[in-house]
Protein backbone atom coordinates (compact mmCIF):
# COMPACT_ATOMS: atom_id res chain seq x y z
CA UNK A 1 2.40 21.40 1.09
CA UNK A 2 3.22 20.25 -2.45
CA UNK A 3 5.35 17.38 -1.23
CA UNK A 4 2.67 16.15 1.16
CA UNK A 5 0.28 16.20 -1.34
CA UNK A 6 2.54 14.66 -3.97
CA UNK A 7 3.08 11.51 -1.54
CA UNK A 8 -0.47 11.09 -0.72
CA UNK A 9 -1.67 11.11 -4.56
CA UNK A 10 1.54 8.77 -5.11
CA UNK A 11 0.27 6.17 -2.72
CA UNK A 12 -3.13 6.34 -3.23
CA UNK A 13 -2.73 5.85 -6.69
CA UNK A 14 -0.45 3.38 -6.60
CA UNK A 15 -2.67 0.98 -4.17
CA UNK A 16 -6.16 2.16 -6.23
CA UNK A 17 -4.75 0.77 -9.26
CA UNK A 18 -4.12 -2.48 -8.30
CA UNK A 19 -7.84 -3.46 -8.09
CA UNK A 20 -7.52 -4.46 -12.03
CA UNK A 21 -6.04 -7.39 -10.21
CA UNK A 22 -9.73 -9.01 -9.08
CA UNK A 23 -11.42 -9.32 -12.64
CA UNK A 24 -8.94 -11.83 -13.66
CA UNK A 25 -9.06 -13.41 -10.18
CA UNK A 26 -13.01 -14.11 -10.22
CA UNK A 27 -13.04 -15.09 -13.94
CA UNK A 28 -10.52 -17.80 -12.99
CA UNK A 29 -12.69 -18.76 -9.65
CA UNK A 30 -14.51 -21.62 -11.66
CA UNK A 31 -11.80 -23.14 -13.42
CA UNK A 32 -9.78 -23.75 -10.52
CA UNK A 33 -12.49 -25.38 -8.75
CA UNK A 34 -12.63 -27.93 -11.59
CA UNK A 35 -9.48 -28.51 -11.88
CA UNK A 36 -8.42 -28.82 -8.04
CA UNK A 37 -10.96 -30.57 -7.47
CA UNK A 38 -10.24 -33.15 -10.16
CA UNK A 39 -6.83 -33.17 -8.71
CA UNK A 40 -4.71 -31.67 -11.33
CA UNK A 41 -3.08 -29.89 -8.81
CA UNK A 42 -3.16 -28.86 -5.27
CA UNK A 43 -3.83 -25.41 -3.64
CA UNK A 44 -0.54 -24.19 -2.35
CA UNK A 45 0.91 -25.13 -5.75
CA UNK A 46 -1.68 -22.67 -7.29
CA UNK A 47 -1.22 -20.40 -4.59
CA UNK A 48 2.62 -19.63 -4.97
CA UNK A 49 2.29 -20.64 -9.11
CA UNK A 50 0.05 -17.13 -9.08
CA UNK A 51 2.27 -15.07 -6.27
CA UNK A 52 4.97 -16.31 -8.73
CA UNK A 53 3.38 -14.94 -11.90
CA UNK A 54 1.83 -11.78 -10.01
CA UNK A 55 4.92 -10.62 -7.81
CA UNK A 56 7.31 -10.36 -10.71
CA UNK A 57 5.77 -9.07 -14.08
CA UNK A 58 3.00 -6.97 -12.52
CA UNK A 59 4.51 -5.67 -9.08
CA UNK A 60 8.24 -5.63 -9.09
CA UNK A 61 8.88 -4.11 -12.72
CA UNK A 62 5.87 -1.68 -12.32
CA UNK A 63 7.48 -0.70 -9.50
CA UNK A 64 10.73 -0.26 -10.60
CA UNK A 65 9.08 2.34 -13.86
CA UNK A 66 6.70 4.01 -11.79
CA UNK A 67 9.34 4.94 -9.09
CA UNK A 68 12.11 6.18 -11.59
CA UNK A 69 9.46 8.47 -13.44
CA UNK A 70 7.59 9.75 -10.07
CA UNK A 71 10.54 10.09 -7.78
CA UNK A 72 12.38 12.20 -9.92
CA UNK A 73 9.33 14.31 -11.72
CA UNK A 74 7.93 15.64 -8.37
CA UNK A 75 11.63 16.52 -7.37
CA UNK A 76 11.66 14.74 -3.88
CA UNK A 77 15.75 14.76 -2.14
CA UNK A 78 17.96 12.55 -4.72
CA UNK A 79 19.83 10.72 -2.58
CA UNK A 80 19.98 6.68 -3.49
CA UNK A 81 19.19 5.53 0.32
CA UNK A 82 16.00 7.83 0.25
CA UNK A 83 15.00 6.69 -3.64
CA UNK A 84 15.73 3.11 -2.39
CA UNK A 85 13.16 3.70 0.38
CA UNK A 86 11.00 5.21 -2.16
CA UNK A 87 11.24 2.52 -4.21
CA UNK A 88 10.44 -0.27 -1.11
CA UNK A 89 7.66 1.67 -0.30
CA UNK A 90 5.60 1.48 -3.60
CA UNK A 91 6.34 -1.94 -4.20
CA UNK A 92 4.63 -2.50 -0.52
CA UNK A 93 1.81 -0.63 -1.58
CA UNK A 94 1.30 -2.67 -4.76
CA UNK A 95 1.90 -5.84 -2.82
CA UNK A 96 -1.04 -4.82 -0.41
CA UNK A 97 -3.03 -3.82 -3.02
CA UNK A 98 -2.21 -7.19 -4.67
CA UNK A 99 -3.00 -8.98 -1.46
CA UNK A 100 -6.25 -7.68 -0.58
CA UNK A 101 -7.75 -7.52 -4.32
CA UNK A 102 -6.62 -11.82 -4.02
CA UNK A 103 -8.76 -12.20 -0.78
CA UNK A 104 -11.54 -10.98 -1.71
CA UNK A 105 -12.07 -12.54 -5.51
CA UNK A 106 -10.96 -15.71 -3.64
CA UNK A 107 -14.05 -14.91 -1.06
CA UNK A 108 -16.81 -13.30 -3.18
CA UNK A 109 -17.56 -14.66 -6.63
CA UNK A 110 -19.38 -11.56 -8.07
CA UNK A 111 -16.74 -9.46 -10.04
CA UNK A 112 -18.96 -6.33 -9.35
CA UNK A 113 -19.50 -6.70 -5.17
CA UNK A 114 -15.90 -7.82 -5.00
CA UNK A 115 -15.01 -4.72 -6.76
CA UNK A 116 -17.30 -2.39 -4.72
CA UNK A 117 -16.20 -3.64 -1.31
CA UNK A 118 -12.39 -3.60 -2.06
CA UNK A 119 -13.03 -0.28 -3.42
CA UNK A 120 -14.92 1.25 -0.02
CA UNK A 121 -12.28 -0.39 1.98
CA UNK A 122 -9.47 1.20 0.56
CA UNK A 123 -11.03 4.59 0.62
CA UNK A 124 -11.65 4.13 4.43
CA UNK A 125 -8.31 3.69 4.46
CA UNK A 126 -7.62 6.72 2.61
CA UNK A 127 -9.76 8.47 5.39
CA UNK A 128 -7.94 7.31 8.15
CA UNK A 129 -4.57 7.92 6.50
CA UNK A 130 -3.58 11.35 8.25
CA UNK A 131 -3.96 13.36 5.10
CA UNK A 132 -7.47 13.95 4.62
CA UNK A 133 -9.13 14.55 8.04
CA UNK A 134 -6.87 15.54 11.29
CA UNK A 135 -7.05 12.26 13.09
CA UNK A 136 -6.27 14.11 16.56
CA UNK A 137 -9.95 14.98 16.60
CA UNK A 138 -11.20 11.81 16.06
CA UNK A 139 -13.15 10.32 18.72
CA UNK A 140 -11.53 7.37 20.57
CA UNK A 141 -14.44 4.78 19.14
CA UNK A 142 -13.10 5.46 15.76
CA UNK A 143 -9.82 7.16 15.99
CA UNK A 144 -8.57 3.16 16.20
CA UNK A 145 -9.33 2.82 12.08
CA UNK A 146 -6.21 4.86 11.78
CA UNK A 147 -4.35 1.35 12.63
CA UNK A 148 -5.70 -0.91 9.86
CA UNK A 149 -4.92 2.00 7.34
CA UNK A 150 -2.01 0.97 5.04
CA UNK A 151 -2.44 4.30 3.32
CA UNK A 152 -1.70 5.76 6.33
CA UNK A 153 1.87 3.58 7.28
CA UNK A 154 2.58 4.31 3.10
CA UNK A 155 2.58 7.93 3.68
CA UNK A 156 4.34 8.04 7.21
CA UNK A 157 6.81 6.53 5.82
CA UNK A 158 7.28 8.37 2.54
CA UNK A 159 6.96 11.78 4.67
CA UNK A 160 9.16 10.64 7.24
CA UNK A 161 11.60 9.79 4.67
CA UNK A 162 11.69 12.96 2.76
CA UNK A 163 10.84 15.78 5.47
CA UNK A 164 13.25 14.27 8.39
CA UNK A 165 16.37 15.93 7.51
CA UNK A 166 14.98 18.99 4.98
CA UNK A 167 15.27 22.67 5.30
CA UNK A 168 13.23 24.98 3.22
CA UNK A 169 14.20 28.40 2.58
CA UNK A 170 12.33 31.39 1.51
CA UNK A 171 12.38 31.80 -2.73
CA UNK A 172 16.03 33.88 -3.66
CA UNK A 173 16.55 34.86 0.21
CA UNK A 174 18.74 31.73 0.67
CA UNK A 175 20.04 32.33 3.88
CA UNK A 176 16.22 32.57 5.21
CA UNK A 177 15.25 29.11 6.30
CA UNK A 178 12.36 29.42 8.31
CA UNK A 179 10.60 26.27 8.32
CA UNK A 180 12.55 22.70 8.06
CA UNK A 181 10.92 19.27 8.05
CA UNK A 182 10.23 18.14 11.32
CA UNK A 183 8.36 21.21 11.93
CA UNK A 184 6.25 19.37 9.55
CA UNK A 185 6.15 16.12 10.81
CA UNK A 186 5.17 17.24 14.21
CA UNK A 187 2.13 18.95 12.74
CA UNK A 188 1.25 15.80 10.67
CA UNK A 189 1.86 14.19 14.68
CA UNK A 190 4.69 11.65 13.12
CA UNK A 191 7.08 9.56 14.80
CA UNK A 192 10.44 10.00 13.04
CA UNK A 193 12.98 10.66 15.96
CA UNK A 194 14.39 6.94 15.82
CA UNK A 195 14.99 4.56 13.12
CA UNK A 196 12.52 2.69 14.20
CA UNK A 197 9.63 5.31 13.67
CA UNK A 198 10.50 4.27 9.60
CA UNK A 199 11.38 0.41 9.99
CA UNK A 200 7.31 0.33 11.89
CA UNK A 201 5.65 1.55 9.17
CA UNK A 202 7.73 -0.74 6.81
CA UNK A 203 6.62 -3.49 9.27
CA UNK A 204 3.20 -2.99 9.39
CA UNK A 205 3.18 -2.74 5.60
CA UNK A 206 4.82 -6.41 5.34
CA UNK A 207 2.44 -7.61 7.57
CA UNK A 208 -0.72 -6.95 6.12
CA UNK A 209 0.09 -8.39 2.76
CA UNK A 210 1.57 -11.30 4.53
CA UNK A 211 -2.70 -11.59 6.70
CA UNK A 212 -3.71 -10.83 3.29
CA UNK A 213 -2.36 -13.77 1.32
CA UNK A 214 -2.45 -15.90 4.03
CA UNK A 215 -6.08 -14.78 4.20
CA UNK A 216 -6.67 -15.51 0.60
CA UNK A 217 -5.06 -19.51 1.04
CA UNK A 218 -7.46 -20.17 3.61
CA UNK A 219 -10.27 -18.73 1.36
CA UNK A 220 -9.26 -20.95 -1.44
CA UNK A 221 -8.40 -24.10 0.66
CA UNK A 222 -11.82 -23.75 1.74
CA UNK A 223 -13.49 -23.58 -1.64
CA UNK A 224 -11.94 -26.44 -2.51
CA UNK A 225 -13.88 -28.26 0.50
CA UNK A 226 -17.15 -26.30 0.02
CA UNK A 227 -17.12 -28.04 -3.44
């Protein structure tokens, strides 16, 4: 129970934090207009210019910290393949984070409403990830929010890839195991028999920040016509 919760506050902080991203964002909003518009430079330059200058300083190497102090303090399996997986996984979550913080300060010009809708969304997301209500009793007309949750593929895929292949034994009775991971995920109702239950998740991670951004071009394209 301490793992799951550990992985659920390790996601959900990772992808709350990155709405520091949209003040910057908005406060830029006018200045690009002006200077697109003028024609100092054109949209998909800006566009990969800021993925360039966002991606690297402020996801990858934050990453990289946060992963080698969290991984190891909460005492999850050392083993490199599952600390590399570990590692893939938060940088996904900051990318999304990342992503969806761009759309919106490209579509909403108000640093506060931007804010307060990014904010709701993501903790709809959090509702819907698997680890706050028991999405099994969720009524089909709703139950389908459970799909656009990328807390939800986060955590899969950080429970999947420290529970699958775990045994837990009772406290100095060592040869007493009775409980071992994918009792665990099959309570939580998780796919992990097949690689592919893992590489899904990972999937569906990639491609919402990839809607995301490509979201957030459109959005800015279109500014630059509104204008």
């Amino acid at each position: 129970q301490n793992r799951l919760g550990a992985i659920f506050m390790i996601v959900s902080s990772k992808i709350l934090s990155t709405v520091t991203a949209i003040e910057p964002l908005v406060k830029e909003r006018p200045l690009f207009i002006h200077e697109v518009v003028s024609g100092y430079y054109r949209v998909p330059t800006f566009f990969v210019a800021k993925l360039i200058c966002d991606i690297l300083p402020l996801r990858i190497i934050p990453s990289i910290i946060y992963s080698l102090i969290v991984y190891f303090m909460t005492g999850l399996q050392r083993t490199a393949t599952k600390f590399f997986i570990f590692l893939l996984t938060i940088f996904l979550c900051s990318l999304f984070g990342s992503a969806i913080c761009f759309f919106f300060s490209a579509l909403i010009p108000m640093f506060a409403v931007a804010l307060v809708i990014v904010v709701l969304i993501f903790v709809v997301m959090m509702i819907f990830s698997g680890f706050v209500v028991d999405l099994g009793s969720l009524y089909s007309w709703i139950g389908w929010l459970k799909w656009l949750s990328a807390f939800r593929y986060a955590s899969n895929l950080l429970t999947i890839n420290e529970f699958r292949d775990i045994t837990f034994c009772l406290a100095n009775m060592t040869s007493i195991c009775p409980t071992n991971g994918t009792d665990i995920l099959k309570s939580k109702q998780i796919d992990y028999q097949t690689g592919w239950d893992r590489w899904k998740d990972i999937l569906a991670l990639g491609a919402m920040v990839v809607a995301f951004y490509v979201l957030a071009l459109i959005q800015l394209i279109r500014m630059k016509k509104t204008k």
